[in-house]
Protein backbone atom coordinates (compact mmCIF):
# COMPACT_ATOMS: atom_id res chain seq x y z
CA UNK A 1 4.70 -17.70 -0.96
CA UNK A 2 5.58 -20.49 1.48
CA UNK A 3 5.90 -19.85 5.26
CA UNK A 4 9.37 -18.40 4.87
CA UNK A 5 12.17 -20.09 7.23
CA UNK A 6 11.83 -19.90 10.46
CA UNK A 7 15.66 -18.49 11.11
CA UNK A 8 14.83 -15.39 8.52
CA UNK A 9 14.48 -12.29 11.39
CA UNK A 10 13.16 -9.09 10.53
CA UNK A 11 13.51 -6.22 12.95
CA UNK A 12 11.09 -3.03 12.06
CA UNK A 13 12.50 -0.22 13.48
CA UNK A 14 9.72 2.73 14.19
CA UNK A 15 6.81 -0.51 14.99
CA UNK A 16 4.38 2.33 16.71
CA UNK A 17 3.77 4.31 13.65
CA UNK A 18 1.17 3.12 11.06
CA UNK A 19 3.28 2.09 8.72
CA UNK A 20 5.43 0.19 10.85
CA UNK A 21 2.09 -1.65 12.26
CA UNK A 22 0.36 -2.23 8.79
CA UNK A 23 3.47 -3.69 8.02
CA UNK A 24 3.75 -6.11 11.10
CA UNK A 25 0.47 -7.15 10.16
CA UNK A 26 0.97 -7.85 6.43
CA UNK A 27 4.26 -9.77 7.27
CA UNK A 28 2.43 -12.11 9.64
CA UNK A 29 -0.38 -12.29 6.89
CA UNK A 30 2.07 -13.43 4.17
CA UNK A 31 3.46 -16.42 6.66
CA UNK A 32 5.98 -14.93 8.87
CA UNK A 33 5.66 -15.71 12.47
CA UNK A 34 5.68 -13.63 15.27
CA UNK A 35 8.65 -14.80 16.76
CA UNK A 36 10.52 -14.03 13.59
CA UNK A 37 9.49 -10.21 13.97
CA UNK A 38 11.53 -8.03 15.97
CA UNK A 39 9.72 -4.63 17.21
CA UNK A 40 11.95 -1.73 17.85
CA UNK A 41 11.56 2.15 18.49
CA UNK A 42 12.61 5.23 20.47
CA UNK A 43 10.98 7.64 23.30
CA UNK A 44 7.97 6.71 24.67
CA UNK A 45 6.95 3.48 22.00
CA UNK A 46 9.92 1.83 24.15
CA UNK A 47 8.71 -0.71 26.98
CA UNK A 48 4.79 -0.71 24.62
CA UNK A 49 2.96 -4.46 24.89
CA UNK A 50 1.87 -5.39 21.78
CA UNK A 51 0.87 -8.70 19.61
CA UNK A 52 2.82 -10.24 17.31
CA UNK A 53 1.33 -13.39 15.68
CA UNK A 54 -0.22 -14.95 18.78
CA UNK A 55 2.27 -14.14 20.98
CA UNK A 56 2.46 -11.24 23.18
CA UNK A 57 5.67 -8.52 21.95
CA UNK A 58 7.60 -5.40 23.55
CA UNK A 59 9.03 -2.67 21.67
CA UNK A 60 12.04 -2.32 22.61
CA UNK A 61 14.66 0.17 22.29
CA UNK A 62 16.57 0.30 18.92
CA UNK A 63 20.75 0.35 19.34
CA UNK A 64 23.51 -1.73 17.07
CA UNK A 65 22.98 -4.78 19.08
CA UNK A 66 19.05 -4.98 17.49
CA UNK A 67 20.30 -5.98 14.50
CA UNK A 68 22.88 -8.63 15.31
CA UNK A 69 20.78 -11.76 14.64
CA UNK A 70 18.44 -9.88 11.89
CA UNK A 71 18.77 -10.50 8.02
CA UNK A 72 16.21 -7.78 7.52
CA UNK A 73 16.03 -4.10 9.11
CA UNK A 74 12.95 -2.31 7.91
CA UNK A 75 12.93 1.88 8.94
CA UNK A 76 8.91 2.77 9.00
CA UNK A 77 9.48 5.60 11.23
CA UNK A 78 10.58 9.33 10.57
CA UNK A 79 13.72 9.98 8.27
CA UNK A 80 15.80 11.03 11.20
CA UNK A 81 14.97 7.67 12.88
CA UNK A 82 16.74 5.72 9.61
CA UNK A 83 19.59 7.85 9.17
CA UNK A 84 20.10 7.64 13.02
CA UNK A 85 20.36 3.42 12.54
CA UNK A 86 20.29 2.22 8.99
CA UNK A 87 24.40 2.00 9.09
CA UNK A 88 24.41 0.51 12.41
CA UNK A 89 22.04 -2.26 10.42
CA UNK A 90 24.28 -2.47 7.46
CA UNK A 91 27.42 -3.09 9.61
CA UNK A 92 25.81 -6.14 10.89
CA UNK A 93 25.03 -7.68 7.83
CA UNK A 94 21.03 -6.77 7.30
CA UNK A 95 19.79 -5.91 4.42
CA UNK A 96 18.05 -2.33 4.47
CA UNK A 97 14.20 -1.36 3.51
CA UNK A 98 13.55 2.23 4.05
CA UNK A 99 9.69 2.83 4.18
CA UNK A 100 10.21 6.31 6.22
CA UNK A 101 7.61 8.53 6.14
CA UNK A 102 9.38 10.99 3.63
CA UNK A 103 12.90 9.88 1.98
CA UNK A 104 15.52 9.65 4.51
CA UNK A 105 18.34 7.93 2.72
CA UNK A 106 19.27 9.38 -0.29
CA UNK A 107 21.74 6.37 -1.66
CA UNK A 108 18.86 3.96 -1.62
CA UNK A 109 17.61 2.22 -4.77
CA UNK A 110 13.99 2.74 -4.71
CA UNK A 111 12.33 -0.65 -5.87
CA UNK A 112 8.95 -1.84 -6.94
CA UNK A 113 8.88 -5.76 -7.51
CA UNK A 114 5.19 -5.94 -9.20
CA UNK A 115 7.12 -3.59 -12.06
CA UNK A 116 9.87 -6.06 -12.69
CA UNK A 117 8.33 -8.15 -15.24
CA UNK A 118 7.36 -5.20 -17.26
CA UNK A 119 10.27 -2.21 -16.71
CA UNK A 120 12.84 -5.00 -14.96
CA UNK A 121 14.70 -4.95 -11.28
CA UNK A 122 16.53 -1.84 -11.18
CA UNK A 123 20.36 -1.28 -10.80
CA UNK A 124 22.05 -1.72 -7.40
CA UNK A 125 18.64 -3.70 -5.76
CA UNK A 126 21.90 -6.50 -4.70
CA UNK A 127 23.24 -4.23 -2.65
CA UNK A 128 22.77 -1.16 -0.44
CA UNK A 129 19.75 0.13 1.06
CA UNK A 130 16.49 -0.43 -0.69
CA UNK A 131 13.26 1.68 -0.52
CA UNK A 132 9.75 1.29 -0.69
CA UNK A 133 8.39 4.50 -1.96
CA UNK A 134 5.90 6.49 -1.13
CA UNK A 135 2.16 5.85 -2.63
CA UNK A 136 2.44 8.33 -5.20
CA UNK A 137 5.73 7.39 -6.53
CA UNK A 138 4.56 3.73 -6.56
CA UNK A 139 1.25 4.92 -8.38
CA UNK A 140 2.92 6.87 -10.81
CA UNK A 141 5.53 4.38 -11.81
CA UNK A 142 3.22 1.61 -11.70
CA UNK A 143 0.63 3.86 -14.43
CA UNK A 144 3.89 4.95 -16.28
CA UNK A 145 5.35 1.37 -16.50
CA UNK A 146 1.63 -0.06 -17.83
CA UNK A 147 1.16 2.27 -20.28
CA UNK A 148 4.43 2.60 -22.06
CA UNK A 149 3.42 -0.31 -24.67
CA UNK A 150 1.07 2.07 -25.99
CA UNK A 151 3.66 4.83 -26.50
CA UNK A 152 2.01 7.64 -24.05
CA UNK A 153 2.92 11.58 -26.27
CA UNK A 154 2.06 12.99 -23.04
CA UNK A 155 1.74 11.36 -19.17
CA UNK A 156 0.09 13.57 -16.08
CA UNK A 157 -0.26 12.81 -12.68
CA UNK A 158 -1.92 15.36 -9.68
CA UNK A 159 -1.81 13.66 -6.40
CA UNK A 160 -4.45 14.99 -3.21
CA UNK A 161 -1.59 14.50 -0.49
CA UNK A 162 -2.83 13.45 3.14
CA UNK A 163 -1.29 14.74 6.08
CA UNK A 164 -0.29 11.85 7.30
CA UNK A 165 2.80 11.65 4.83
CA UNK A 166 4.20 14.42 7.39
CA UNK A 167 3.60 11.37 9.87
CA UNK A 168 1.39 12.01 13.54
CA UNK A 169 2.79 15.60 13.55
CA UNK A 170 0.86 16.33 10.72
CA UNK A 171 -2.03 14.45 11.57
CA UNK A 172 -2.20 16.28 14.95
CA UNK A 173 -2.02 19.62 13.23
CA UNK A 174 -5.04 19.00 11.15
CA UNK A 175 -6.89 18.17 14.31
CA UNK A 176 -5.62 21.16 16.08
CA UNK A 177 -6.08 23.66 13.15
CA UNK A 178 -9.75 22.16 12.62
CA UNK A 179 -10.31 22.30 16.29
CA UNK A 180 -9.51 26.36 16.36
CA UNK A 181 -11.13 27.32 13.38
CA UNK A 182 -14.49 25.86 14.56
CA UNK A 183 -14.08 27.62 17.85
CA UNK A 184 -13.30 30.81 15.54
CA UNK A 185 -9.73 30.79 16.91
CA UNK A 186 -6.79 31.82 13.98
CA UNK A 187 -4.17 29.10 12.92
CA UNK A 188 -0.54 30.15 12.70
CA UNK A 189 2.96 28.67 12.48
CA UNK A 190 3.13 24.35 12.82
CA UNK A 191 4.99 22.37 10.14
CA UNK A 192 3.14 23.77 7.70
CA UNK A 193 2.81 27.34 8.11
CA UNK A 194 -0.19 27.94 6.18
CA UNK A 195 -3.76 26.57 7.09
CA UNK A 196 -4.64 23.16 5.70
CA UNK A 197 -8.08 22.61 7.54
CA UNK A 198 -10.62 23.31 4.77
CA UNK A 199 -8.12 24.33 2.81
CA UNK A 200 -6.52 23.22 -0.69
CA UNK A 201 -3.25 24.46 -1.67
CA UNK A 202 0.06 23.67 -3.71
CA UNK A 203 2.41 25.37 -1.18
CA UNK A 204 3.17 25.51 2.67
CA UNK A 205 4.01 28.63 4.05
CA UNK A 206 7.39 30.02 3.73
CA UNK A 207 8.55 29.32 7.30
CA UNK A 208 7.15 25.23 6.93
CA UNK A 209 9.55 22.43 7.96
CA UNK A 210 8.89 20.36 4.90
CA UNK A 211 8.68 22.36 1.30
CA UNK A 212 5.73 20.22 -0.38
CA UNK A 213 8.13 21.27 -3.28
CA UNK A 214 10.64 19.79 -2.05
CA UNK A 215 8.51 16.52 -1.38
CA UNK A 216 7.37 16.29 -4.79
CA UNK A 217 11.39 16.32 -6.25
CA UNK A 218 12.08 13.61 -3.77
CA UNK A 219 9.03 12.04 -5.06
CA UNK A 220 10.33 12.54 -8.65
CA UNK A 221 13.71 10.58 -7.80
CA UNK A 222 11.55 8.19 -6.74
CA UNK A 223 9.84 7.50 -9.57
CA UNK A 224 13.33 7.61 -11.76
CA UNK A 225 14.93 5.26 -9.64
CA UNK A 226 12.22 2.46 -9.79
CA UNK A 227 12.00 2.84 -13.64
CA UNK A 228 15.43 2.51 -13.29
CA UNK A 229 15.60 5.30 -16.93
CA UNK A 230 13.68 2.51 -19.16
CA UNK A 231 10.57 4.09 -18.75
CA UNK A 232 10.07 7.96 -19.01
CA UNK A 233 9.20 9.53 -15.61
CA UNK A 234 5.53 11.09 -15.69
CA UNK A 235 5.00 14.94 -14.80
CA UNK A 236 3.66 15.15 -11.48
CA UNK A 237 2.30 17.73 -8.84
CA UNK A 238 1.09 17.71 -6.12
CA UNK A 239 -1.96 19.37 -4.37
CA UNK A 240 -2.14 19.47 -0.14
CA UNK A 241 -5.91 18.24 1.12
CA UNK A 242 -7.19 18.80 4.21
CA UNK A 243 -7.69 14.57 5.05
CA UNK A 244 -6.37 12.20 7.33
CA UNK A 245 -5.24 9.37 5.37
CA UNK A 246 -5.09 8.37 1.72
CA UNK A 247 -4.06 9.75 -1.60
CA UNK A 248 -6.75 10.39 -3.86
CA UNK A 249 -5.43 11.50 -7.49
CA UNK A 250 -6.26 11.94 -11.37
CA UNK A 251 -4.26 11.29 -13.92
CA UNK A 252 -4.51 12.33 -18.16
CA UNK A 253 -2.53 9.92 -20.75
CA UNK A 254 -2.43 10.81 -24.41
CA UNK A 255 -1.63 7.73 -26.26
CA UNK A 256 -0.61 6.26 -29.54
CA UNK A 257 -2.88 5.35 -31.75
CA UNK A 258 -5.19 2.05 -31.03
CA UNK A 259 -5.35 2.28 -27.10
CA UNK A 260 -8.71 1.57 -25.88
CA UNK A 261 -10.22 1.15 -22.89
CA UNK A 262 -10.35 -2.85 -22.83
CA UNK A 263 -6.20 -3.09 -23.53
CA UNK A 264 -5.62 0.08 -21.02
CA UNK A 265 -7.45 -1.80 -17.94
CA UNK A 266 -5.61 -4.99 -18.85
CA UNK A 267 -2.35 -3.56 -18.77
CA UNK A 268 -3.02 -1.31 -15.34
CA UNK A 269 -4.42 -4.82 -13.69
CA UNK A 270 -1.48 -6.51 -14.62
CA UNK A 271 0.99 -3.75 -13.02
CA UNK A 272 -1.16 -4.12 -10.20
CA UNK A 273 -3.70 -1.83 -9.74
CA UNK A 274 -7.75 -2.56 -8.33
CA UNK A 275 -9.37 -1.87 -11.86
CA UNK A 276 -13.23 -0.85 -11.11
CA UNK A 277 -15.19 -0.63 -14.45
CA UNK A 278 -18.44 1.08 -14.99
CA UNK A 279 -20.49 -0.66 -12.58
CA UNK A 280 -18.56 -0.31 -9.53
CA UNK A 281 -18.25 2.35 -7.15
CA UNK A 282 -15.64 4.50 -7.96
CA UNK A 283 -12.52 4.99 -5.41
CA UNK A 284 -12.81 7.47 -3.02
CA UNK A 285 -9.67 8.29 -0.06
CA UNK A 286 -12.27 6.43 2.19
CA UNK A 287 -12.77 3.61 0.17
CA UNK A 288 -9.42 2.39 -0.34
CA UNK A 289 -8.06 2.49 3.75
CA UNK A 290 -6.96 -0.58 4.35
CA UNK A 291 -6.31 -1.67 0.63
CA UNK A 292 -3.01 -3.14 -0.25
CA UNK A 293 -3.47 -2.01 -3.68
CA UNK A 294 -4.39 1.16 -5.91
CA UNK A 295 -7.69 1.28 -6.80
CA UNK A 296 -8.53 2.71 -10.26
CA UNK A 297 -12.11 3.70 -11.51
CA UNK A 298 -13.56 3.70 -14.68
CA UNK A 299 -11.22 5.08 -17.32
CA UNK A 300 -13.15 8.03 -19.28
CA UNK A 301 -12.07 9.28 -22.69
CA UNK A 302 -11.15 12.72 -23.07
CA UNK A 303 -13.92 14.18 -25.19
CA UNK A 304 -11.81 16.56 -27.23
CA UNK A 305 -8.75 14.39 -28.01
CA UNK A 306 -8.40 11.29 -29.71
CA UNK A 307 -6.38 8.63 -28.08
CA UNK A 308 -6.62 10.71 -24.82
CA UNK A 309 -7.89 9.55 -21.38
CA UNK A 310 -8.56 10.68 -17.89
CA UNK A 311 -8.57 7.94 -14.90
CA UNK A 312 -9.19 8.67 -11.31
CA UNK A 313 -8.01 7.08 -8.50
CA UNK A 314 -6.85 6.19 -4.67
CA UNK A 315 -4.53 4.84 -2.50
CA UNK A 316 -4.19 4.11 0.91
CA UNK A 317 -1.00 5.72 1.71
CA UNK A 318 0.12 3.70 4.30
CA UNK A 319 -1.05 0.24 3.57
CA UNK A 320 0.51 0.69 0.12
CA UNK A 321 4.17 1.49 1.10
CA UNK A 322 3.88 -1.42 3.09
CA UNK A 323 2.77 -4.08 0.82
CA UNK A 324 5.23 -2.80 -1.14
CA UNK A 325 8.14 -3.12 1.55
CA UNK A 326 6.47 -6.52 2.16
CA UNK A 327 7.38 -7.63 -1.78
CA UNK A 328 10.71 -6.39 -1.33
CA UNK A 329 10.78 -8.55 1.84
CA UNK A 330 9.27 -11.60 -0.06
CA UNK A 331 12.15 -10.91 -3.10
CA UNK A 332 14.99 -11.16 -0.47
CA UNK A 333 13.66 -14.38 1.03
């Protein structure tokens, strides 16, 4: 795109946490300037020196008056953070992108602009708040929006979640938990209640802060929301791993009759996923950090159905709902 107006401000509210950096940095990437980027945050971020473009930047401390001159307000912090602000943002006349690091406004129209040529923009993206969703509701859309020209019967997705969707509290944990167990010290309590150092599981611990249950519904809505009910919503679960950063995932399509493998990759590419055919490396969770897109590996027939197909994948969880946020940015300009 051209180097957007120089009057067009954007404030990002939470600018300390990765997503709120990676985002920074792809704005300034696609042509925005520094000066155009407003940094804002709470507790201790407040008063932190940091670059913006070529120019030196403070964080400053987020209140109503932030958003007075901006025609943007992006939330890339916790929830609490944008349902502490986002009305404070509205009132002064900025348009809303929620990127939180779970779903912390539940009137928001979740939107995915690479989709709208093939499922269209959905309802209410004019107005209200809009959201950039996390990686594996953009992954799962994005699969379920390429494939519905071939008429999926059946459309599975399992997702290897990261801590670092429970943002630098979970991260921390991980560290801590791995820390004790190699010292032969026992885990308890955190906001997962359970042990997730060397550990795979599809449930926290009954006492946890944040039902991975409950993550995958919100995940689910999501999903619905971009489609915007054109395109049937995949099943999807979701599996805690004991890594840092990135999704990794698999997902099984049985389609109609005619798919193969040439037509499937076209379609994925073209809803914007990193297609890697046979004679690349496949995706791994490290290979994709950094990655603005999903990367996709070879897709492998299933050997006992016809028409059926297994593809495996990754996502950098961050850098993903960012790019995203950064087309929705791009859209309003």
């Amino acid at each position: 795109m051209p180097i957007p107006d120089s009057h067009f401000r954007i404030a990002i509210v939470g600018a300390s946490t990765p997503r709120g950096k990676d985002l920074r940095e792809l704005l300034e990437e696609r042509g925005f300037r520094g000066g155009q980027i407003r940094l804002f945050d709470e507790d201790i971020a407040v008063g932190t020196i940091t670059r913006s473009g070529d120019e030196a930047a403070i964080i400053a401390a987020v209140d109503e008056a932030s958003f007075s001159d901006a025609n943007v307000a992006c939330f890339a912090g916790p929830a609490e953070m944008a349902r502490r602000h986002a009305a404070e943002a509205l009132r002064a006349g900025a348009r809303v992108v929620d990127l939180s690091e779970d779903p912390g406004l539940d009137d928001s129209t979740a939107w995915i602009p690479s989709l709208d040529s093939i499922a269209g923009r959905p309802v209410g993206v004019e107005r209200g708040v809009l959201r950039s969703p996390s990686a594996a509701a953009i992954v799962s859309a994005s699969v379920a929006a390429a494939l519905d020209r071939f008429r999926p019967n059946r459309l599975v997705t399992v997702f290897l979640r990261p801590v670092s969707e429970c943002g630098q509290q979970g991260i921390d944990e991980l560290e801590q938990q791995t820390t004790r167990l190699l010292s032969f010290q026992p885990v308890s309590g955190g906001i997962y209640d359970s042990q997730v150092a060397f550990n795979l599981m599809d449930a926290y611990g009954a006492a946890s802060t944040q039902p991975l249950d409950g993550v995958r519904r919100a995940i689910l809505r999501d999903i619905e929301r971009a489609l915007g009910g054109k395109i049937a919503t995949p099943a999807l679960w979701l599996l805690q791993a004991p890594v840092f950063f990135s999704y990794a995932f698999t997902i099984y399509a049985e389609l109609g009759a005619g798919a193969g493998k040439a037509e499937i990759e076209a379609a994925l590419a073209a809803a914007g996923f990193d297609v890697r055919g046979a004679e690349a490396d496949r995706p791994t969770n490290l290979s994709v950090a950094g990655q603005p897109r999903a990367a996709l590996g070879e897709i492998v027939p299933d050997g006992a159905r016809e028409g059926a197909f297994w593809l495996w994948g990754a996502a950098d969880n961050v850098r993903l709902v960012a790019a995203n946020a950064v087309s929705i940015i791009e859209s309003l300009v």
